[in-house]
N, C-alpha and C. Protein backbone atom coordinates (compact mmCIF):
# COMPACT_ATOMS: atom_id res chain seq x y z
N UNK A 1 0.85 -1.18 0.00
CA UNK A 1 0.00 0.00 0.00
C UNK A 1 0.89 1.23 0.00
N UNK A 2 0.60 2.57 -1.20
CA UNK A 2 0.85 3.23 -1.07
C UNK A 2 0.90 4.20 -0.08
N UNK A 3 0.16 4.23 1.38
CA UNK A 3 -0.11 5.40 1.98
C UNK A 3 -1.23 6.42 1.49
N UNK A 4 -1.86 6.28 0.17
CA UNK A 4 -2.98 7.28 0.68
C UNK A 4 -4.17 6.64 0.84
N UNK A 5 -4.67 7.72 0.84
CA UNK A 5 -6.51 7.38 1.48
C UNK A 5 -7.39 7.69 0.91
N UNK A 6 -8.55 7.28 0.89
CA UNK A 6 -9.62 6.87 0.17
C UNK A 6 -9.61 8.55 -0.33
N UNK A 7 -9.77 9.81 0.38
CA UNK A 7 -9.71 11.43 -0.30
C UNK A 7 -8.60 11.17 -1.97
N UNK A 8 -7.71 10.79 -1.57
CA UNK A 8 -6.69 11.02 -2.73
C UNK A 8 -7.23 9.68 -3.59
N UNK A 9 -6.96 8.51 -2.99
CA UNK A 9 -7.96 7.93 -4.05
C UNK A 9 -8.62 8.36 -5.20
N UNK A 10 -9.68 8.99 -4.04
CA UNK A 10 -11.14 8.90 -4.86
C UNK A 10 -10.71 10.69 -6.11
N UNK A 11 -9.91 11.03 -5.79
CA UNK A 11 -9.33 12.47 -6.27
C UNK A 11 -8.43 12.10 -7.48
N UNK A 12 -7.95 10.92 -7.37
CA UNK A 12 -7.18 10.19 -8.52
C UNK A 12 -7.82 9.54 -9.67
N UNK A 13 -8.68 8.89 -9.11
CA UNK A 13 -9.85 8.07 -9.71
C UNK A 13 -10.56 8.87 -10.66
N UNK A 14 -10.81 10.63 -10.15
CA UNK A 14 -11.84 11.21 -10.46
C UNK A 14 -11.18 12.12 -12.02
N UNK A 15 -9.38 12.51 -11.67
CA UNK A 15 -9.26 12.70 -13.02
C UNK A 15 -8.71 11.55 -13.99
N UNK A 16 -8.12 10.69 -13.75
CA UNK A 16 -8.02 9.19 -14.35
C UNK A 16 -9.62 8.56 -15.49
N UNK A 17 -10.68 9.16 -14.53
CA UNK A 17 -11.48 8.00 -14.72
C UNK A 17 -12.83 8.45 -13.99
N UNK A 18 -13.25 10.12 -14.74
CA UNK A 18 -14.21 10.57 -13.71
C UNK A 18 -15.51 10.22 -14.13
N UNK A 19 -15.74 9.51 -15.33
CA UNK A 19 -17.49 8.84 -15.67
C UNK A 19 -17.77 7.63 -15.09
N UNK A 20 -16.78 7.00 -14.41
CA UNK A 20 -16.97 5.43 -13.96
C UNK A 20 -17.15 5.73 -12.66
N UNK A 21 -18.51 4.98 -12.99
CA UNK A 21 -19.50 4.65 -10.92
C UNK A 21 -18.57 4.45 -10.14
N UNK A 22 -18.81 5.50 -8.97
CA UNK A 22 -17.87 4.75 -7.65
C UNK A 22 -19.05 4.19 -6.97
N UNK A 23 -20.12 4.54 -6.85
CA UNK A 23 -20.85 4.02 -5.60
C UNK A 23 -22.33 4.07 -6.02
N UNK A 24 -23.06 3.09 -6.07
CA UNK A 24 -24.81 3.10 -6.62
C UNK A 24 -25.44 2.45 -5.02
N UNK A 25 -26.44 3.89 -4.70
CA UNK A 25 -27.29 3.43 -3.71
C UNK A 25 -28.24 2.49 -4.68
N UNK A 26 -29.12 1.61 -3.62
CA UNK A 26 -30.33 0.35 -4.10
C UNK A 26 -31.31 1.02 -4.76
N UNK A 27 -31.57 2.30 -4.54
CA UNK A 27 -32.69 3.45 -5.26
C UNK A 27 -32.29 3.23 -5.87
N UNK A 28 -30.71 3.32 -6.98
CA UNK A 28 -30.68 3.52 -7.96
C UNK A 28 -29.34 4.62 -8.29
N UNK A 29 -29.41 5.63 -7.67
CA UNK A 29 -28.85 7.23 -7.60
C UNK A 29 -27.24 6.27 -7.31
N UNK A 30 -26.75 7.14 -7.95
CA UNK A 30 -25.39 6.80 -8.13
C UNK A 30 -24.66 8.04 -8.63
N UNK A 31 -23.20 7.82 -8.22
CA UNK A 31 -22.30 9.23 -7.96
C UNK A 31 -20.86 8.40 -8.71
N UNK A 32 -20.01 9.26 -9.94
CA UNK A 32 -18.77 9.08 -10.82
C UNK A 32 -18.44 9.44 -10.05
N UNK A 33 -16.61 9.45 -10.00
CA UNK A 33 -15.98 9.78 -9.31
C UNK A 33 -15.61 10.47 -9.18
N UNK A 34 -15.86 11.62 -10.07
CA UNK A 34 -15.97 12.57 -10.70
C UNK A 34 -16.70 13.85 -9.94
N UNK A 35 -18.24 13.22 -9.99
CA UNK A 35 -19.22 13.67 -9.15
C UNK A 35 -18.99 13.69 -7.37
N UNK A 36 -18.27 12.08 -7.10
CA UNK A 36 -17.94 12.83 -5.40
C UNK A 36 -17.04 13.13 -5.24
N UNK A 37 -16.14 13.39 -6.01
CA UNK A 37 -14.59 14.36 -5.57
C UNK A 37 -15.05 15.74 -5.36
N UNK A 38 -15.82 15.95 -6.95
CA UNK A 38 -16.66 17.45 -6.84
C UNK A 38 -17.56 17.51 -5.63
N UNK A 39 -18.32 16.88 -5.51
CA UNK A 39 -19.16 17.23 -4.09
C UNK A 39 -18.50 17.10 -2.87
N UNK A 40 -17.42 16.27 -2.82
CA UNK A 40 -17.07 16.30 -1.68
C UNK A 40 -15.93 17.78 -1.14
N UNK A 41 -15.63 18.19 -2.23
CA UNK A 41 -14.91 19.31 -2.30
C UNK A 41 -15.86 20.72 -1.56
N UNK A 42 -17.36 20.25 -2.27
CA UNK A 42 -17.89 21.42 -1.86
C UNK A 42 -18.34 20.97 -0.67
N UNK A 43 -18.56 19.99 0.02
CA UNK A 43 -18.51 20.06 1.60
C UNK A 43 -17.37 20.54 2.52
N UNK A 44 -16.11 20.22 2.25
CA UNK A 44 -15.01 20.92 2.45
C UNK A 44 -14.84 22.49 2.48
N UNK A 45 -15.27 22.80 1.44
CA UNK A 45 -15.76 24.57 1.36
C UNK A 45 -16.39 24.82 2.24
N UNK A 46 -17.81 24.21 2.11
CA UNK A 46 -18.91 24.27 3.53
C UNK A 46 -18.37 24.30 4.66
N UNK A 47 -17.54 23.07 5.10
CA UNK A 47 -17.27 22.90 6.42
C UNK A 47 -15.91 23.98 6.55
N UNK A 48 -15.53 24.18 5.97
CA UNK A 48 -14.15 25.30 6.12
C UNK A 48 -14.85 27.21 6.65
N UNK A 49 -15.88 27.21 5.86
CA UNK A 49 -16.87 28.08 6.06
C UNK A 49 -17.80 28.36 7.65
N UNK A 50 -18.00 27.17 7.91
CA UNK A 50 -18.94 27.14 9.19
C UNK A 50 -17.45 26.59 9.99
N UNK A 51 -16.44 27.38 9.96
CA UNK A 51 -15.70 27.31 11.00
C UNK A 51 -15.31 25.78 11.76
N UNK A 52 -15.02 24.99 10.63
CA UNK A 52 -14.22 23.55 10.80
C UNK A 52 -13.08 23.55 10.55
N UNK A 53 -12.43 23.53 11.37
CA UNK A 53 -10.47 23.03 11.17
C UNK A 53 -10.30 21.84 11.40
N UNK A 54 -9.09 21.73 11.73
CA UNK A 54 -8.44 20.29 11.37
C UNK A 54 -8.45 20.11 13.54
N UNK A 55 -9.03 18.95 12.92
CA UNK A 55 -9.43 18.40 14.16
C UNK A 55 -10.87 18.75 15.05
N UNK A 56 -11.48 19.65 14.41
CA UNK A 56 -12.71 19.66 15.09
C UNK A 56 -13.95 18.56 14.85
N UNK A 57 -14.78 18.06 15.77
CA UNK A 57 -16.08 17.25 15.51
C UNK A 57 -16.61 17.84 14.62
N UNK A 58 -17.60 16.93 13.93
CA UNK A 58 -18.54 17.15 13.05
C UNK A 58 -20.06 15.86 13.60
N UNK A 59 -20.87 15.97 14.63
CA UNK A 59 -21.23 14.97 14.65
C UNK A 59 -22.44 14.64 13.13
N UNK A 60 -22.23 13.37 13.20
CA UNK A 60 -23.70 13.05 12.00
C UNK A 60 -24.46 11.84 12.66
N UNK A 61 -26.06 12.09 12.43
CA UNK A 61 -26.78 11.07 12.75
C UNK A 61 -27.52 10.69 11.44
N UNK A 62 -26.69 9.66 10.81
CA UNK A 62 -27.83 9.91 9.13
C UNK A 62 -27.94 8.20 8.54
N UNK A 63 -28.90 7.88 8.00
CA UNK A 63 -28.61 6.71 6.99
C UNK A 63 -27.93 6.95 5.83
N UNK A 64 -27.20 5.47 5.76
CA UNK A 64 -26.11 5.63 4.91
C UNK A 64 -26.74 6.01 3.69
N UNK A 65 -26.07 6.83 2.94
CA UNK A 65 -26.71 7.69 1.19
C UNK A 65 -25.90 8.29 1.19
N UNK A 66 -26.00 8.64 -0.25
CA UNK A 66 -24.95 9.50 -1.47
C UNK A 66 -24.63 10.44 -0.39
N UNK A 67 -25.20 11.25 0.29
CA UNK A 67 -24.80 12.91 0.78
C UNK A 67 -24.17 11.84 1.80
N UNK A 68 -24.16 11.13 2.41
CA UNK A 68 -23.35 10.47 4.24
C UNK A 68 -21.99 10.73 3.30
N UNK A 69 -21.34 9.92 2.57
CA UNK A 69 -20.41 9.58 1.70
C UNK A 69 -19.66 11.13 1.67
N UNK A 70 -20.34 11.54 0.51
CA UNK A 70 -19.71 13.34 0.32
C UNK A 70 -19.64 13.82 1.29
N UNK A 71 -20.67 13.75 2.36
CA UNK A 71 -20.38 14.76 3.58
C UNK A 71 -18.95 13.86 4.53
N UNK A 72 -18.63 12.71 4.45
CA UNK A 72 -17.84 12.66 5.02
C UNK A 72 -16.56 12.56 4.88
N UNK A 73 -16.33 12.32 3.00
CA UNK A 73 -14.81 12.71 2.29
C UNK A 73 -14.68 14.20 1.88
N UNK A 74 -15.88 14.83 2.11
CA UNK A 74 -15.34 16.51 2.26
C UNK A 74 -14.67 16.48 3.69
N UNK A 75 -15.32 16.25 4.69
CA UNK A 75 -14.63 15.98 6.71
C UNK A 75 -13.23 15.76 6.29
N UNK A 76 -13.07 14.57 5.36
CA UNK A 76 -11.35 14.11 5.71
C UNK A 76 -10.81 14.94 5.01
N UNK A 77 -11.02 16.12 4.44
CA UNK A 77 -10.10 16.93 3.17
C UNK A 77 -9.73 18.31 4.01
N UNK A 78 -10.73 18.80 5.28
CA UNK A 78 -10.46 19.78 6.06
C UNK A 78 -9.79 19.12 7.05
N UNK A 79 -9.73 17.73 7.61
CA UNK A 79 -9.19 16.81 8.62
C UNK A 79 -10.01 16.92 10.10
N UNK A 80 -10.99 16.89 10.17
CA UNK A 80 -12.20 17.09 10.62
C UNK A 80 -12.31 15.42 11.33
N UNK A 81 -12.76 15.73 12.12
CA UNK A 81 -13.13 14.52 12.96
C UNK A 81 -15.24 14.00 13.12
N UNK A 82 -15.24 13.01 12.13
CA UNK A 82 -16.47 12.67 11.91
C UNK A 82 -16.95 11.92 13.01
N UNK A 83 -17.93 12.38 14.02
CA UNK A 83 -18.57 11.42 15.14
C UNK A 83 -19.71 10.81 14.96
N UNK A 84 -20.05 9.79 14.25
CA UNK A 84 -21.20 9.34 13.92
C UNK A 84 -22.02 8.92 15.25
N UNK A 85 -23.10 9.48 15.15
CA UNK A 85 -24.22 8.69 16.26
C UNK A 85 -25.41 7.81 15.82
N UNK A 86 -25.40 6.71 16.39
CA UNK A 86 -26.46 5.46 16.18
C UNK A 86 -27.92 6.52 15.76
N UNK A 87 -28.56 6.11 14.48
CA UNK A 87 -29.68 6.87 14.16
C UNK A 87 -31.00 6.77 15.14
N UNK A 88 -30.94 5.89 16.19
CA UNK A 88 -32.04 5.31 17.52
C UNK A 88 -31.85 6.53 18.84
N UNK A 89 -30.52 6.66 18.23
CA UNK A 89 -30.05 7.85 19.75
C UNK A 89 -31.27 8.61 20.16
N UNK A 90 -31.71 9.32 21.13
CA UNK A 90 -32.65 10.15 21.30
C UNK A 90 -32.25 10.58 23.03
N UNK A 91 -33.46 11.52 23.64
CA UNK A 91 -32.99 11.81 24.66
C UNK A 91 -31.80 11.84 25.66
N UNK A 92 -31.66 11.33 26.94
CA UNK A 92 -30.20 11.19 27.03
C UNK A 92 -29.27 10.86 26.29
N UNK A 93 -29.25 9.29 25.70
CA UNK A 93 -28.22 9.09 24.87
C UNK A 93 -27.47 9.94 23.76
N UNK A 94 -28.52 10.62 23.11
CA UNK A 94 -28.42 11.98 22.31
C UNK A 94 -27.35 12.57 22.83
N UNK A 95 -28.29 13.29 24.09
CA UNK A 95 -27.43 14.52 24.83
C UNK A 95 -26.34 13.92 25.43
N UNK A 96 -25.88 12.57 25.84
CA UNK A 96 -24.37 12.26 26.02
C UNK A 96 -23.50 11.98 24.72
N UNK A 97 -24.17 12.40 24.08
CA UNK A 97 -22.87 11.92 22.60
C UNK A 97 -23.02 13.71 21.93
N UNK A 98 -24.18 14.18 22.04
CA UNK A 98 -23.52 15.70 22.00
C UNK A 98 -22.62 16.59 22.96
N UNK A 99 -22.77 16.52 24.24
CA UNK A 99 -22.32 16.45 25.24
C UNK A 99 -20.56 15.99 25.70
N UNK A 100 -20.34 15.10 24.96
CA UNK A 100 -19.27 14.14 24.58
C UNK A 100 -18.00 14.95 23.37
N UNK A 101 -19.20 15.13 22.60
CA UNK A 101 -18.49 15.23 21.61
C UNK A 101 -17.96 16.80 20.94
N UNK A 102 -18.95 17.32 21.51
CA UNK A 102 -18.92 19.10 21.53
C UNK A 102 -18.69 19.09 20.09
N UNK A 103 -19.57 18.72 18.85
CA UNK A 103 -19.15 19.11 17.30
C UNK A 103 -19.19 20.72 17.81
N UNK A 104 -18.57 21.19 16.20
CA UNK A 104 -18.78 22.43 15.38
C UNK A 104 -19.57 22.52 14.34
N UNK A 105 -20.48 21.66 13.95
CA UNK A 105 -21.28 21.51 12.86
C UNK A 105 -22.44 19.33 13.27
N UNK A 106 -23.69 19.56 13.32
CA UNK A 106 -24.37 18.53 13.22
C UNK A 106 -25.29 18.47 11.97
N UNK A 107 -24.69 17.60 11.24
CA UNK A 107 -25.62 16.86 10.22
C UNK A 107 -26.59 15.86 10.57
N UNK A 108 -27.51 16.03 9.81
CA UNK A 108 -28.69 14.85 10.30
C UNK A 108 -29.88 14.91 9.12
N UNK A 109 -29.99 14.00 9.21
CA UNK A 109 -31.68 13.99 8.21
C UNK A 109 -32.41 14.31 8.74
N UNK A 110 -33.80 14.83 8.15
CA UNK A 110 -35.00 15.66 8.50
C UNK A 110 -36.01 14.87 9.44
N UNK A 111 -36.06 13.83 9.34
CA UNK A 111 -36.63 12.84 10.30
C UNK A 111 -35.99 12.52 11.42
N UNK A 112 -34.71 13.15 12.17
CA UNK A 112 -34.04 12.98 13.61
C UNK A 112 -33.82 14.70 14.08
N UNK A 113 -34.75 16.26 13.29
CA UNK A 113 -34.44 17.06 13.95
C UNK A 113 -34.95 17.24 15.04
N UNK A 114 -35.88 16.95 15.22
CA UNK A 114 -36.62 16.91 16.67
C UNK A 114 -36.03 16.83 17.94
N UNK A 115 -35.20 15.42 17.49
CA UNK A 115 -34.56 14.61 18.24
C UNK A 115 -33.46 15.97 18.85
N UNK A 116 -32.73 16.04 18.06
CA UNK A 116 -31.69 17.28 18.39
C UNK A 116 -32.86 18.66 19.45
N UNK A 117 -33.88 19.04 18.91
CA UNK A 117 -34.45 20.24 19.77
C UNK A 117 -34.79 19.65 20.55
N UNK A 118 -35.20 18.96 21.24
CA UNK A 118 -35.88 17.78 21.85
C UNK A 118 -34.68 18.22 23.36
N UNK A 119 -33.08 18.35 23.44
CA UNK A 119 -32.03 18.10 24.31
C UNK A 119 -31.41 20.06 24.08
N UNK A 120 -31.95 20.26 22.91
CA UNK A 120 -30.83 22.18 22.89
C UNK A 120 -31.09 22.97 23.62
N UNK A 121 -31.69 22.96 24.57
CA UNK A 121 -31.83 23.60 26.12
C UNK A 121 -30.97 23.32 27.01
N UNK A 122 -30.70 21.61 26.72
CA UNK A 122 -29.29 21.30 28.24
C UNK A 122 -28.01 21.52 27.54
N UNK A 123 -28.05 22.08 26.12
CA UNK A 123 -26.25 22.13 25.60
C UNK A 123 -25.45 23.44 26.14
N UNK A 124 -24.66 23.66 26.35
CA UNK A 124 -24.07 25.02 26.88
C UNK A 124 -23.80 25.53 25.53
N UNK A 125 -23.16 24.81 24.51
CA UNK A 125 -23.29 25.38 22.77
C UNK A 125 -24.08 24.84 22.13
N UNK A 126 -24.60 25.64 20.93
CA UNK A 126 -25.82 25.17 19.99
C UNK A 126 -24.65 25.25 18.70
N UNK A 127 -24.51 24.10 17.87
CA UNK A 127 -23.54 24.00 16.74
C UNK A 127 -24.71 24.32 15.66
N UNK A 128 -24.01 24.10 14.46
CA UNK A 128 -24.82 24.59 13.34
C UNK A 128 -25.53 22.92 13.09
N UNK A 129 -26.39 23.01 13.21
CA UNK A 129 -27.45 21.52 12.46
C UNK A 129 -27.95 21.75 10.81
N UNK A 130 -27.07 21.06 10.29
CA UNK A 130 -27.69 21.08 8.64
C UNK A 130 -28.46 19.86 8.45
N UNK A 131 -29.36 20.37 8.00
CA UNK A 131 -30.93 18.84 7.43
C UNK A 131 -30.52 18.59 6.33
N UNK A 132 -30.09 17.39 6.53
CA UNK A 132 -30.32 16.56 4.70
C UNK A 132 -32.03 16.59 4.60
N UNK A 133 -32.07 16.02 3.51
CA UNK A 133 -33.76 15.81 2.78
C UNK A 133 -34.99 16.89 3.19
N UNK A 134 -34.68 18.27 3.57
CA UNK A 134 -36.16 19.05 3.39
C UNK A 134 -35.32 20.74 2.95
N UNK A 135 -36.65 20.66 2.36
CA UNK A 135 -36.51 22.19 1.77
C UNK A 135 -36.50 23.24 2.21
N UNK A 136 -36.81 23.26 3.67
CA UNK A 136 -36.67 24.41 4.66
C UNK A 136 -36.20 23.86 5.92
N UNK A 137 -35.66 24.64 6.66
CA UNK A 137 -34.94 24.35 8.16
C UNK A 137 -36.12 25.25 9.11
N UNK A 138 -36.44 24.80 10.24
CA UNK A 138 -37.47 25.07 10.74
C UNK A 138 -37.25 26.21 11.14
N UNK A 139 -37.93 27.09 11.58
CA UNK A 139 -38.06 28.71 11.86
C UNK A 139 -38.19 29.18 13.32
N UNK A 140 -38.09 28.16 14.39
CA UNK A 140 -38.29 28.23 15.55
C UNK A 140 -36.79 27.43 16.26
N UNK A 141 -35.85 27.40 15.21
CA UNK A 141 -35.14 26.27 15.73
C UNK A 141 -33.81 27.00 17.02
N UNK A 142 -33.69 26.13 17.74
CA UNK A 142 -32.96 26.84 18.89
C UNK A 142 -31.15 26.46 18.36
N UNK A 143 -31.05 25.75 17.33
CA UNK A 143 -30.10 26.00 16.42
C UNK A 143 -29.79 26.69 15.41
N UNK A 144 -28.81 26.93 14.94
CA UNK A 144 -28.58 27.60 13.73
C UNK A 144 -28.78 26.59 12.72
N UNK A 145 -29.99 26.04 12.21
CA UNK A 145 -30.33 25.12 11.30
C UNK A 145 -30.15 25.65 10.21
N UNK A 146 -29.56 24.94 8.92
CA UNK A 146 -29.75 25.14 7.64
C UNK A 146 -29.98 23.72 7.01
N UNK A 147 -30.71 23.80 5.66
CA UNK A 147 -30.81 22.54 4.85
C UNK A 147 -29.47 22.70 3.94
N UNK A 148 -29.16 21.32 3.79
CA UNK A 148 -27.57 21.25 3.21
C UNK A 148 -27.27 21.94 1.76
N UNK A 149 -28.99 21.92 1.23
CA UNK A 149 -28.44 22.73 -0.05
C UNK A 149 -28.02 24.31 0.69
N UNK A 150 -28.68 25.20 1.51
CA UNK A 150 -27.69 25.95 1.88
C UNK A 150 -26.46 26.17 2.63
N UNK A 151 -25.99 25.25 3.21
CA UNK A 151 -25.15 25.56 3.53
C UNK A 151 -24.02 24.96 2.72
N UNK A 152 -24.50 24.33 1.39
CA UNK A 152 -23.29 23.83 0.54
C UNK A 152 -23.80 25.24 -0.45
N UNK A 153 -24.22 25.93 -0.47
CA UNK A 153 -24.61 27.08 -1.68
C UNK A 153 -23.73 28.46 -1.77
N UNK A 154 -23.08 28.65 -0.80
CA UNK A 154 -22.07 30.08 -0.35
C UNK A 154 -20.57 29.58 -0.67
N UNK A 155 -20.08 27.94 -0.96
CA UNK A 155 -18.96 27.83 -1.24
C UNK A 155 -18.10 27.29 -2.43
N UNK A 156 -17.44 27.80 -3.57
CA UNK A 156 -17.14 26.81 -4.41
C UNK A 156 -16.41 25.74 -4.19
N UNK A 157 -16.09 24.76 -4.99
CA UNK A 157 -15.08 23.24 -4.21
C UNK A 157 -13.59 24.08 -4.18
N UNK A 158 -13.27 23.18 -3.04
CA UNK A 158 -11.91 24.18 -2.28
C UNK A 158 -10.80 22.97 -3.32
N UNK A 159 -9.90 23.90 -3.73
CA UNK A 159 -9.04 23.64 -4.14
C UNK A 159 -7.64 23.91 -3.76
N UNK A 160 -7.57 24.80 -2.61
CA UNK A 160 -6.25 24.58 -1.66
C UNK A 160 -5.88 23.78 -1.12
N UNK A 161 -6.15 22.18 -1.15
CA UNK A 161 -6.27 21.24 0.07
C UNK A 161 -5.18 20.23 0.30
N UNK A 162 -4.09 20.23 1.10
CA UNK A 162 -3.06 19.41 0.91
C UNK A 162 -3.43 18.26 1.18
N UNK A 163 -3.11 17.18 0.90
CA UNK A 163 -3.70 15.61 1.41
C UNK A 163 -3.23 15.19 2.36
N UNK A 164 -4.57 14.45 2.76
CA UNK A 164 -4.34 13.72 4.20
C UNK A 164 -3.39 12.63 4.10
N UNK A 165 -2.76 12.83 5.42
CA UNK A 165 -1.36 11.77 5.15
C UNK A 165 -1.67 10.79 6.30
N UNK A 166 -1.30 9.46 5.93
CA UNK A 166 -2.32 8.71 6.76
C UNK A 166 -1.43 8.35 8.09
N UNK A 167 -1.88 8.18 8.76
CA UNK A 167 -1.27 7.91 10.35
C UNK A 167 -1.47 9.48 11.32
N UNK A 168 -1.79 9.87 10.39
CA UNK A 168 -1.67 11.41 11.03
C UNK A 168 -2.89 12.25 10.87
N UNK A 169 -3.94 12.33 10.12
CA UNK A 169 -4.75 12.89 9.86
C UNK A 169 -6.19 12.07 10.69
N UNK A 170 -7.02 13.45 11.61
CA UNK A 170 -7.50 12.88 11.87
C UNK A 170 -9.24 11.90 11.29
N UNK A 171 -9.66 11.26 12.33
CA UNK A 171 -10.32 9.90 11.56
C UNK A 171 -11.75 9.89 12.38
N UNK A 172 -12.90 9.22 11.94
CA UNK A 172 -14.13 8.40 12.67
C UNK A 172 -13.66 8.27 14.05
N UNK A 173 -14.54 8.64 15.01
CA UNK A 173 -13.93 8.23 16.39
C UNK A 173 -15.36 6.53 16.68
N UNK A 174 -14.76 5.83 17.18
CA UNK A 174 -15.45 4.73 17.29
C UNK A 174 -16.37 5.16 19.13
N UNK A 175 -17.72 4.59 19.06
CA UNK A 175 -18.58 4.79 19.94
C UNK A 175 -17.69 5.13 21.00
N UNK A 176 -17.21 3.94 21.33
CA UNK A 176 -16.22 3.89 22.79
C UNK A 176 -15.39 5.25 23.17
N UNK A 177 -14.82 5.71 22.18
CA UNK A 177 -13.76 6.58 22.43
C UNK A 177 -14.63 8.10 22.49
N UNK A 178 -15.72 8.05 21.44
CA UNK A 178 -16.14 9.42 21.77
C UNK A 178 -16.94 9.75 22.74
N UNK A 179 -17.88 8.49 23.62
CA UNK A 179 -18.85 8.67 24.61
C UNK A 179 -18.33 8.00 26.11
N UNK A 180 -17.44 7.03 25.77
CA UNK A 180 -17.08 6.52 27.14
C UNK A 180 -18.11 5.88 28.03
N UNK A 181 -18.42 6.21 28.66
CA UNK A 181 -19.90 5.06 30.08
C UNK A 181 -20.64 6.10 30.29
N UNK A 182 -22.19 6.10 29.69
CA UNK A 182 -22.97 7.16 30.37
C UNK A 182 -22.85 7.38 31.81
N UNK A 183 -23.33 8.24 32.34
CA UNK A 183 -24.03 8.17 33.40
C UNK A 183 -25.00 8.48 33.67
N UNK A 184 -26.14 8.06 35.03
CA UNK A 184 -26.78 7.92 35.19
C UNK A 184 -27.58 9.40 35.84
């Protein structure tokens, strides 16, 4: 193995060989490689924008789909630390893995925002919550909600981006390490 990672990969792949499928969800919808280098670039913009550096959380609570993918090889291109939470999370468990994890930005699909307002009273910070799948972000929200088409809409794909070098760049934190033992 050469040492790089799936970012440079998929960044190699994309001028090599940018009409050939990298990835077909069961719907059908499918992304060249072409298509998620480019998108994932413009999450990188996004997240460089809403004040993500290298090493900050990003938590996501989402089913796996085209945008999980882009949203999370744009994460490794700023070096962003992706905290995924179990999509069942809710009440406490929620609030100990936000709590835990202190993101700078929460992604989530439109069917778990609740879940998030549901606990944004006990956070001492409210991060930015972007909704995959709806056309508006709610108007009462005690977050700074946006739907991902806006907050991917203010940035072009970043093209300053040195590559992640592996052993060193950071990565997914696994349940254990980012939440540790609730308590009670």
């Amino acid at each position: 193995m050469d040492g790089r990672l799936l970012p440079q990969l998929v960044a190699q792949h994309a001028q090599e060989c940018p009409e050939r499928v990298y990835i077909q969800h069961v719907d059908g919808d499918a992304l060249t490689f072409g298509q998620l280098h480019h998108a994932a670039l413009r999450w990188a913009a996004a997240y460089r924008s809403a004040g993500v550096d290298p090493g900050d959380r990003v938590l996501t609570m989402m089913s796996l789909s085209l945008d999980f993918y882009c949203s999370a090889l744009g994460l490794a291109w700023v070096l962003g630390i992706e905290v995924p939470v179990n999509i069942e999370y809710r009440g406490l468990l929620l609030l100990h893995a936000l709590r835990s994890a202190q993101p700078q930005v929460i992604i989530t699909q439109a069917e778990f925002v609740d879940r998030f307002e549901e606990v944004a009273n006990k956070l001492k910070s409210r991060p930015v919550l972007v909704i995959v799948g709806s056309q508006v972000a709610p108007e009462e929200s005690r977050y700074t909600a946006v739907t991902v088409e806006r907050f991917l809409a203010d940035g072009d794909p970043l093209t300053d981006l040195g590559a992640p070098i592996h052993g060193t760049s950071p990565r997914s934190c696994t349940p254990l390490e980012r939440l540790g033992r609730p308590r009670a």
